[in-house]
ModelCIF file with pLDDT and N, C-alpha, C, O atoms, coordinates in Angstrom:
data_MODEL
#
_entry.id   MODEL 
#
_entity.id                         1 
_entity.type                       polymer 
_entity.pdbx_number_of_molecules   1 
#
_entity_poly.entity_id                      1 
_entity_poly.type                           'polypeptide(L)' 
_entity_poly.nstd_linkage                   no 
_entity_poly.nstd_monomer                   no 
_entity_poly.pdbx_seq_one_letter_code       
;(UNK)(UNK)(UNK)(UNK)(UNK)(UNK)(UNK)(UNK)(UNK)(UNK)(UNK)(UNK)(UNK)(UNK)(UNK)(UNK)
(UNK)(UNK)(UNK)(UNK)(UNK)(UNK)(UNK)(UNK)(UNK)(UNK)(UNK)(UNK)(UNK)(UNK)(UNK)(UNK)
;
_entity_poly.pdbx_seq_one_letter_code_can   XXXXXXXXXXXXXXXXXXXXXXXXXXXXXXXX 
_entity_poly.pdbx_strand_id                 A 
#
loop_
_entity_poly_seq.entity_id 
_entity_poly_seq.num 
_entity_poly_seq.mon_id 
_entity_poly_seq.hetero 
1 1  UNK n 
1 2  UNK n 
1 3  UNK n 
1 4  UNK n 
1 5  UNK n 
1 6  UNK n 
1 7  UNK n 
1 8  UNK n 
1 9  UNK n 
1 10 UNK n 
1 11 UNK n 
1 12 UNK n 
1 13 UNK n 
1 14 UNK n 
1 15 UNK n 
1 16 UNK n 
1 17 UNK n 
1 18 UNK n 
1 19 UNK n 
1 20 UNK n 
1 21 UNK n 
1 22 UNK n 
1 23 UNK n 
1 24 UNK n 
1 25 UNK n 
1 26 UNK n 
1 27 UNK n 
1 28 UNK n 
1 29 UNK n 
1 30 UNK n 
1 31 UNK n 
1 32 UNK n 
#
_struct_asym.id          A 
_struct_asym.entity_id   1 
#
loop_
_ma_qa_metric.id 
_ma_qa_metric.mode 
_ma_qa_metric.name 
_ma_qa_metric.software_group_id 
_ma_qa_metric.type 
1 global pLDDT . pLDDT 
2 local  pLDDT . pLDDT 
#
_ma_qa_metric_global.metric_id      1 
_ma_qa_metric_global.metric_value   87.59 
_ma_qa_metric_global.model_id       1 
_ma_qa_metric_global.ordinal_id     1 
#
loop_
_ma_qa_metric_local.label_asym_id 
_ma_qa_metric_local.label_comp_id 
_ma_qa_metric_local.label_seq_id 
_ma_qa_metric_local.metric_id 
_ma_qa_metric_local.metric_value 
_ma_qa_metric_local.model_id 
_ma_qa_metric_local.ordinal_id 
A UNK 1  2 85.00 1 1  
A UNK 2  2 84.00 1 2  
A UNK 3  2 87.00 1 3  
A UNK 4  2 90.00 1 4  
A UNK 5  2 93.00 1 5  
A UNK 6  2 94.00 1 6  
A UNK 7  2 94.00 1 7  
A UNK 8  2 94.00 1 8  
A UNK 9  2 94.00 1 9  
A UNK 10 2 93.00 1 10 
A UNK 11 2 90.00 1 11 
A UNK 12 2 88.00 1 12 
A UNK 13 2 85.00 1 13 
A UNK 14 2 81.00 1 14 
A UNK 15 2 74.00 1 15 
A UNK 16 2 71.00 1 16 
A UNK 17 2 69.00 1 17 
A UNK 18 2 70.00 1 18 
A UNK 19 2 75.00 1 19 
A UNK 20 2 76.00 1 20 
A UNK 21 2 81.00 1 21 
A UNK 22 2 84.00 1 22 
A UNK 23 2 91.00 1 23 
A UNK 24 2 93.00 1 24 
A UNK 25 2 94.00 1 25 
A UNK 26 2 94.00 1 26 
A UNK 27 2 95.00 1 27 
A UNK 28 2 96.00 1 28 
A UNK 29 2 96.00 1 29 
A UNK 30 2 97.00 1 30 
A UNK 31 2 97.00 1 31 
A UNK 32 2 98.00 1 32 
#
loop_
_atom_site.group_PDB 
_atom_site.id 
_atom_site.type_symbol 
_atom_site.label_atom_id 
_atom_site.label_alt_id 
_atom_site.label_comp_id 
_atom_site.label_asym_id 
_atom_site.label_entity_id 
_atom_site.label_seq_id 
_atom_site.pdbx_PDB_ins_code 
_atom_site.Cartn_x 
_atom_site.Cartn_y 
_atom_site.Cartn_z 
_atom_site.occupancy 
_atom_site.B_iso_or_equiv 
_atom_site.pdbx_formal_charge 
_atom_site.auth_seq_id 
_atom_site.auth_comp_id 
_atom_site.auth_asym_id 
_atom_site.auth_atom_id 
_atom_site.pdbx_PDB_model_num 
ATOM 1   N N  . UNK A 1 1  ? -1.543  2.917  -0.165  1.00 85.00 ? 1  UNK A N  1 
ATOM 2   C CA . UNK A 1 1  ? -1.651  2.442  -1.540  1.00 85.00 ? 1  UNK A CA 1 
ATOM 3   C C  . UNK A 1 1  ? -1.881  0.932  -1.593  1.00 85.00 ? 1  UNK A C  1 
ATOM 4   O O  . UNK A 1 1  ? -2.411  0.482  -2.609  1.00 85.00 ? 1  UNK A O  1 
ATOM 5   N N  . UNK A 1 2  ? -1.451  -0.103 -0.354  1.00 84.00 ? 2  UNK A N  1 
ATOM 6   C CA . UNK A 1 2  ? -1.544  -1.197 -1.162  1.00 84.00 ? 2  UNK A CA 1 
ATOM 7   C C  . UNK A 1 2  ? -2.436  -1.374 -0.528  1.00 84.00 ? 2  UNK A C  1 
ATOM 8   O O  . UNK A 1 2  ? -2.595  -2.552 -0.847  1.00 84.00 ? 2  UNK A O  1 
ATOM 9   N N  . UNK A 1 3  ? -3.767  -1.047 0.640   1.00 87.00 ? 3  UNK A N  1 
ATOM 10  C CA . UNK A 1 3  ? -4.793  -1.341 1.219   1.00 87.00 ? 3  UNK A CA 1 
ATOM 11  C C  . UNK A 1 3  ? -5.906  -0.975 -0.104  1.00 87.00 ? 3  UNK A C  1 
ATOM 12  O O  . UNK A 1 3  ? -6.980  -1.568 -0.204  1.00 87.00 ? 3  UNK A O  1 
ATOM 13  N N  . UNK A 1 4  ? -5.563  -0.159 -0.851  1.00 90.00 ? 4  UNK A N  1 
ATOM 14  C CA . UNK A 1 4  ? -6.292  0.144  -1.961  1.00 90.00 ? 4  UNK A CA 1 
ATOM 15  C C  . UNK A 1 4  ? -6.134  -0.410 -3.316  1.00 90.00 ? 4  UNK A C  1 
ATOM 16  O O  . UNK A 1 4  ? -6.609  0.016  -4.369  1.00 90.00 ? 4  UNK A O  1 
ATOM 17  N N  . UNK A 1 5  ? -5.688  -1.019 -3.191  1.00 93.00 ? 5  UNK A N  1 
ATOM 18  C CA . UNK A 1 5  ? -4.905  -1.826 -4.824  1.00 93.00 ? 5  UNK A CA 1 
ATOM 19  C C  . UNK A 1 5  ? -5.942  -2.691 -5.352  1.00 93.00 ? 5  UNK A C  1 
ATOM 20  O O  . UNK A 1 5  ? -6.829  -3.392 -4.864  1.00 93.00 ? 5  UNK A O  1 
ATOM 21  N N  . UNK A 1 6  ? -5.345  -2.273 -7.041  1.00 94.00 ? 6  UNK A N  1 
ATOM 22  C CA . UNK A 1 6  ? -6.617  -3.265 -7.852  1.00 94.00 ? 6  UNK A CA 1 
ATOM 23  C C  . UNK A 1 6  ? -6.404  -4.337 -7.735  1.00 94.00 ? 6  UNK A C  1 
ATOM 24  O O  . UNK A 1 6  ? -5.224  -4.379 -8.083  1.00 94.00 ? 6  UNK A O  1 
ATOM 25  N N  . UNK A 1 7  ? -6.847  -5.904 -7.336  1.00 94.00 ? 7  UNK A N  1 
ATOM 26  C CA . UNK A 1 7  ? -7.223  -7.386 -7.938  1.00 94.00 ? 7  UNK A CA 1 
ATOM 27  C C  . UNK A 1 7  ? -7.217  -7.816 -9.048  1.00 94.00 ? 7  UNK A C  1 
ATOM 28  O O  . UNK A 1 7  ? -6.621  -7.272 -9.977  1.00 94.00 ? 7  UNK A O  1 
ATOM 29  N N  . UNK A 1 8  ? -7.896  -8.889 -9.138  1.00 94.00 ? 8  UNK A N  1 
ATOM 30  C CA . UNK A 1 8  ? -7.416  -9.699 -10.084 1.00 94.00 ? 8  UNK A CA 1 
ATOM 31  C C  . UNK A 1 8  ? -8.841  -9.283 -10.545 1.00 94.00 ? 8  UNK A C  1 
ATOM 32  O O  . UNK A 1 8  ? -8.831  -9.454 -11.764 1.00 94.00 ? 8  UNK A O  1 
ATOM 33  N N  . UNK A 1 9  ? -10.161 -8.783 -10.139 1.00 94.00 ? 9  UNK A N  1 
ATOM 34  C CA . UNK A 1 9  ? -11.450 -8.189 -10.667 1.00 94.00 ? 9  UNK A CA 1 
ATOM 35  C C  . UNK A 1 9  ? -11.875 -6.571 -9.906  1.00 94.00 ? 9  UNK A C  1 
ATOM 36  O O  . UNK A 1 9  ? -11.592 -6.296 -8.740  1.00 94.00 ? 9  UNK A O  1 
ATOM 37  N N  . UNK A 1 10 ? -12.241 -6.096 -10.391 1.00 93.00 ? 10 UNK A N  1 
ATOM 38  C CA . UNK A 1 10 ? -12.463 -4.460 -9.415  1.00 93.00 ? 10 UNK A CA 1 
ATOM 39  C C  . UNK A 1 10 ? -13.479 -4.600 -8.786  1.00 93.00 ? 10 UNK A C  1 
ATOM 40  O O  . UNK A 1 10 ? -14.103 -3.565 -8.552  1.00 93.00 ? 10 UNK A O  1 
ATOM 41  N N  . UNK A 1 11 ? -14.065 -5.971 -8.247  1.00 90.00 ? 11 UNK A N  1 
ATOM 42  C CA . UNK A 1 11 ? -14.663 -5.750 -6.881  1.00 90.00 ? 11 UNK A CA 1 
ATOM 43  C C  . UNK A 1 11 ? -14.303 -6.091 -6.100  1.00 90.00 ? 11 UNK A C  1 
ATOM 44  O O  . UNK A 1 11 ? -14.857 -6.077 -5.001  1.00 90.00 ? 11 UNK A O  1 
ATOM 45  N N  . UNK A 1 12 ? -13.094 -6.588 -6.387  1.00 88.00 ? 12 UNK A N  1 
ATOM 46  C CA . UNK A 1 12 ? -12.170 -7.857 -5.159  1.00 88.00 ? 12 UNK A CA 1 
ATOM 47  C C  . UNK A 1 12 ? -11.421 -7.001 -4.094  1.00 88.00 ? 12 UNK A C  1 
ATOM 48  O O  . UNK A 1 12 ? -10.279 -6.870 -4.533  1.00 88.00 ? 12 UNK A O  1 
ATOM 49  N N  . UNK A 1 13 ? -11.498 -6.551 -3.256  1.00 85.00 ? 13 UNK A N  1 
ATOM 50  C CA . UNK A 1 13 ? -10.178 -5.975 -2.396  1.00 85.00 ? 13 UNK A CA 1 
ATOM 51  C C  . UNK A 1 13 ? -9.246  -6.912 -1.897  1.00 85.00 ? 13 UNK A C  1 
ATOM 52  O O  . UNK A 1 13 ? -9.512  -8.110 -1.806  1.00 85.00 ? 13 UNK A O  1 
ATOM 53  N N  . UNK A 1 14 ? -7.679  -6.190 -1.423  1.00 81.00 ? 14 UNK A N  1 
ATOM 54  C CA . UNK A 1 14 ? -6.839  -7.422 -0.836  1.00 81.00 ? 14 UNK A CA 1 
ATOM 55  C C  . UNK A 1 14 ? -7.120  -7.447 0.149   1.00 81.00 ? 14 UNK A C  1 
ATOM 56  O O  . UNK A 1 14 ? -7.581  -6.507 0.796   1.00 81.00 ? 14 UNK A O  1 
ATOM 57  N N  . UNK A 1 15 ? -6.875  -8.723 0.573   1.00 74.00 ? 15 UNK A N  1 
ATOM 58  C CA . UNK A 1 15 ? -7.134  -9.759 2.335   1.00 74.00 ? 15 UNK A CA 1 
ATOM 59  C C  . UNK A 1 15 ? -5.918  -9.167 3.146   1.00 74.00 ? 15 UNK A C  1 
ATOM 60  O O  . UNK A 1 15 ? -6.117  -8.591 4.216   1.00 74.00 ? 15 UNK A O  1 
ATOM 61  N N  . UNK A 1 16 ? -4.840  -9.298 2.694   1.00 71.00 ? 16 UNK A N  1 
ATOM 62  C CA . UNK A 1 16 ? -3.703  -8.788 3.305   1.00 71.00 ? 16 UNK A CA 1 
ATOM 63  C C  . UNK A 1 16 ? -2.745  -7.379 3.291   1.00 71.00 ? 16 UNK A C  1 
ATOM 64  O O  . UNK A 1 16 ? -1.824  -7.778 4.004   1.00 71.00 ? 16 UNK A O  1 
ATOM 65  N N  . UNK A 1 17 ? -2.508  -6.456 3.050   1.00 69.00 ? 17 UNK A N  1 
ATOM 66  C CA . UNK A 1 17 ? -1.872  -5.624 3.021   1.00 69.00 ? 17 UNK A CA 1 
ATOM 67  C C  . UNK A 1 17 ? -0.569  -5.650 3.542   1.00 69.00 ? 17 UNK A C  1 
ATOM 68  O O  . UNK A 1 17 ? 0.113   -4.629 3.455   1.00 69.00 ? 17 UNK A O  1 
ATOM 69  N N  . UNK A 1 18 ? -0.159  -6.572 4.023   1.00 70.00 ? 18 UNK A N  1 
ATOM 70  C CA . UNK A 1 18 ? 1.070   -6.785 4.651   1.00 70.00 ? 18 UNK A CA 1 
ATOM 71  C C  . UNK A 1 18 ? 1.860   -5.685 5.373   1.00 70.00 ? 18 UNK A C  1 
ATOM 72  O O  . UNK A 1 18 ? 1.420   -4.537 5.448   1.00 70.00 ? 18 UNK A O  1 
ATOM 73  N N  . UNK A 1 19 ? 3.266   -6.131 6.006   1.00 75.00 ? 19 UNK A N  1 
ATOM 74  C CA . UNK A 1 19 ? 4.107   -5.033 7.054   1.00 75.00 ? 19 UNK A CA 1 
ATOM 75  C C  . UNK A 1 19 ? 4.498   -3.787 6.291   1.00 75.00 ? 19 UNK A C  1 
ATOM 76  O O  . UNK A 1 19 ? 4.925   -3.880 5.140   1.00 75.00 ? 19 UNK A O  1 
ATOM 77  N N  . UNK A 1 20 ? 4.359   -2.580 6.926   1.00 76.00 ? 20 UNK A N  1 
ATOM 78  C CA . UNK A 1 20 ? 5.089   -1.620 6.105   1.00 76.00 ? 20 UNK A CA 1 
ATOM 79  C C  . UNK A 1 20 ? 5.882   -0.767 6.995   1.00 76.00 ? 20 UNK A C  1 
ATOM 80  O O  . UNK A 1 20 ? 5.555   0.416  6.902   1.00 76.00 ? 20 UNK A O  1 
ATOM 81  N N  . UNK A 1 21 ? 6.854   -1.013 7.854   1.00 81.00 ? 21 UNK A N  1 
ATOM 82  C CA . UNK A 1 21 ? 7.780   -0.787 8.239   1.00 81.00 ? 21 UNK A CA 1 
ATOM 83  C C  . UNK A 1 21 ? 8.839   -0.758 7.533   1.00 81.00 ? 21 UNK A C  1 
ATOM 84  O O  . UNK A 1 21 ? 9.437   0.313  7.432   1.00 81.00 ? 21 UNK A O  1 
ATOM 85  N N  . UNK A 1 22 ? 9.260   -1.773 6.963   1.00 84.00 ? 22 UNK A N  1 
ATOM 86  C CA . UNK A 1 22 ? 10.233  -1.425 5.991   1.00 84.00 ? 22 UNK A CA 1 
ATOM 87  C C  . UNK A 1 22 ? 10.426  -0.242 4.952   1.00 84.00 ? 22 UNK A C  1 
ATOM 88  O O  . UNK A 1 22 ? 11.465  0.084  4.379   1.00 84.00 ? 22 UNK A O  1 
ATOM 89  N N  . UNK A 1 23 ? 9.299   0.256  4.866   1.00 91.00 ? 23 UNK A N  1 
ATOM 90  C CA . UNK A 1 23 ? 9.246   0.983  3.973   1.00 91.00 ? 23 UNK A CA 1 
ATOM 91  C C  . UNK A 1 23 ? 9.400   2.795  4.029   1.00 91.00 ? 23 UNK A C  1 
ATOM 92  O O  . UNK A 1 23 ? 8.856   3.492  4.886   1.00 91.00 ? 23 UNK A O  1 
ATOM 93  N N  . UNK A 1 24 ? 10.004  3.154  3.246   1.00 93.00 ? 24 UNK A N  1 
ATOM 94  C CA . UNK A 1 24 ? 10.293  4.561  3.445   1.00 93.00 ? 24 UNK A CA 1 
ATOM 95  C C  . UNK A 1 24 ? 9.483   5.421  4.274   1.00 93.00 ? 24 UNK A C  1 
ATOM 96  O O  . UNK A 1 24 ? 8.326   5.473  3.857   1.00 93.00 ? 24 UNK A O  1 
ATOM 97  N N  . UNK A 1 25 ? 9.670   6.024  5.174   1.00 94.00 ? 25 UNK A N  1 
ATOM 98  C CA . UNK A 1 25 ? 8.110   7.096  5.857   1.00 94.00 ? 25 UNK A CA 1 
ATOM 99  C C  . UNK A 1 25 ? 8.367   8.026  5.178   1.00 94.00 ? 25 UNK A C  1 
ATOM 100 O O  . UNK A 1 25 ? 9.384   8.613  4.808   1.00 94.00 ? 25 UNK A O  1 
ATOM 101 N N  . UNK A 1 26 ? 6.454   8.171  4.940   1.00 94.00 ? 26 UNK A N  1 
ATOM 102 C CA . UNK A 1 26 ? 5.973   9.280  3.910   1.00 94.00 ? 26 UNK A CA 1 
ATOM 103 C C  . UNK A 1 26 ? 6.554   10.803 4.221   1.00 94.00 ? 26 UNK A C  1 
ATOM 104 O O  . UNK A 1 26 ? 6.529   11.702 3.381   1.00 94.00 ? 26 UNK A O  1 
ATOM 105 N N  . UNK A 1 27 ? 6.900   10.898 5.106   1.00 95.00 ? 27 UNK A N  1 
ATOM 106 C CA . UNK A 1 27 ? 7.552   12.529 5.698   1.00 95.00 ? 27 UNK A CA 1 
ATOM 107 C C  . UNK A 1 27 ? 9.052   13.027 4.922   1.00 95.00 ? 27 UNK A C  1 
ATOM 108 O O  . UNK A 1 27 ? 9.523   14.140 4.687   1.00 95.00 ? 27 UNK A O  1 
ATOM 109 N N  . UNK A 1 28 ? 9.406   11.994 4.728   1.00 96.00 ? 28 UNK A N  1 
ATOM 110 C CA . UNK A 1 28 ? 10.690  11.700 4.170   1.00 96.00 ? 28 UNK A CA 1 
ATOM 111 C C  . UNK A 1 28 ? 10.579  11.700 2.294   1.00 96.00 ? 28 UNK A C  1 
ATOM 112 O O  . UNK A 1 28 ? 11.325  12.213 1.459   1.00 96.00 ? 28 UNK A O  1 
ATOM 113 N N  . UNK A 1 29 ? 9.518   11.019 2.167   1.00 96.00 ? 29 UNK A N  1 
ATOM 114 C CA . UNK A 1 29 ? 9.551   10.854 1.073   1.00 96.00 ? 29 UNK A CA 1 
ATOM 115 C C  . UNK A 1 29 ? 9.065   12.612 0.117   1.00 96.00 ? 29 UNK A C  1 
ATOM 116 O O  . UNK A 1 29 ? 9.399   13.071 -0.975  1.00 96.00 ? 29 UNK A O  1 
ATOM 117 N N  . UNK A 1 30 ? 8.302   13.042 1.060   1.00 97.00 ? 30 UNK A N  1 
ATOM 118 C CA . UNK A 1 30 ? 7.599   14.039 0.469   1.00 97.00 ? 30 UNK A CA 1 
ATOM 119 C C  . UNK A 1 30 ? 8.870   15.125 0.522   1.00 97.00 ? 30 UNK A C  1 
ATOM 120 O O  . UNK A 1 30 ? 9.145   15.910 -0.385  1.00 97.00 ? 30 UNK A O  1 
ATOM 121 N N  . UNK A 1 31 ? 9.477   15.009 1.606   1.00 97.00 ? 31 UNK A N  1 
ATOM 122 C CA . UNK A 1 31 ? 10.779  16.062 1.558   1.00 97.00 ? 31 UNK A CA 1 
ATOM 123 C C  . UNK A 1 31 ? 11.436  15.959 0.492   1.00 97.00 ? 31 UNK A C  1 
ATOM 124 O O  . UNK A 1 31 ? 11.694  17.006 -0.102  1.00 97.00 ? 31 UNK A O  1 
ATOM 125 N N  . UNK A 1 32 ? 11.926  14.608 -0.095  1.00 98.00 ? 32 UNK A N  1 
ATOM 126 C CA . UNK A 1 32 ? 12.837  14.498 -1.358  1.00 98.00 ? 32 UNK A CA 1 
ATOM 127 C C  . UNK A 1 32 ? 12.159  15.232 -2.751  1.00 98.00 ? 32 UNK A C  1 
ATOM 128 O O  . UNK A 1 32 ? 12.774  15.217 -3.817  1.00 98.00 ? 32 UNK A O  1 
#
């Protein structure tokens, strides 16, 4: 989701996507 995220114009993509380790794994999430 955030490699795909809208900008500040809808032709702009983001430069960074940053760490996503922190973040919940999707296996987990889909179980809940």
């Amino acid at each position: 989701i955030i490699q795909n995220v809208f900008t500040e114009n809808l032709a702009k993509s983001i430069e960074n996507s940053g760490d996503q380790s922190h973040k919940m794994p999707t296996d987990r999430c889909v179980r809940l």
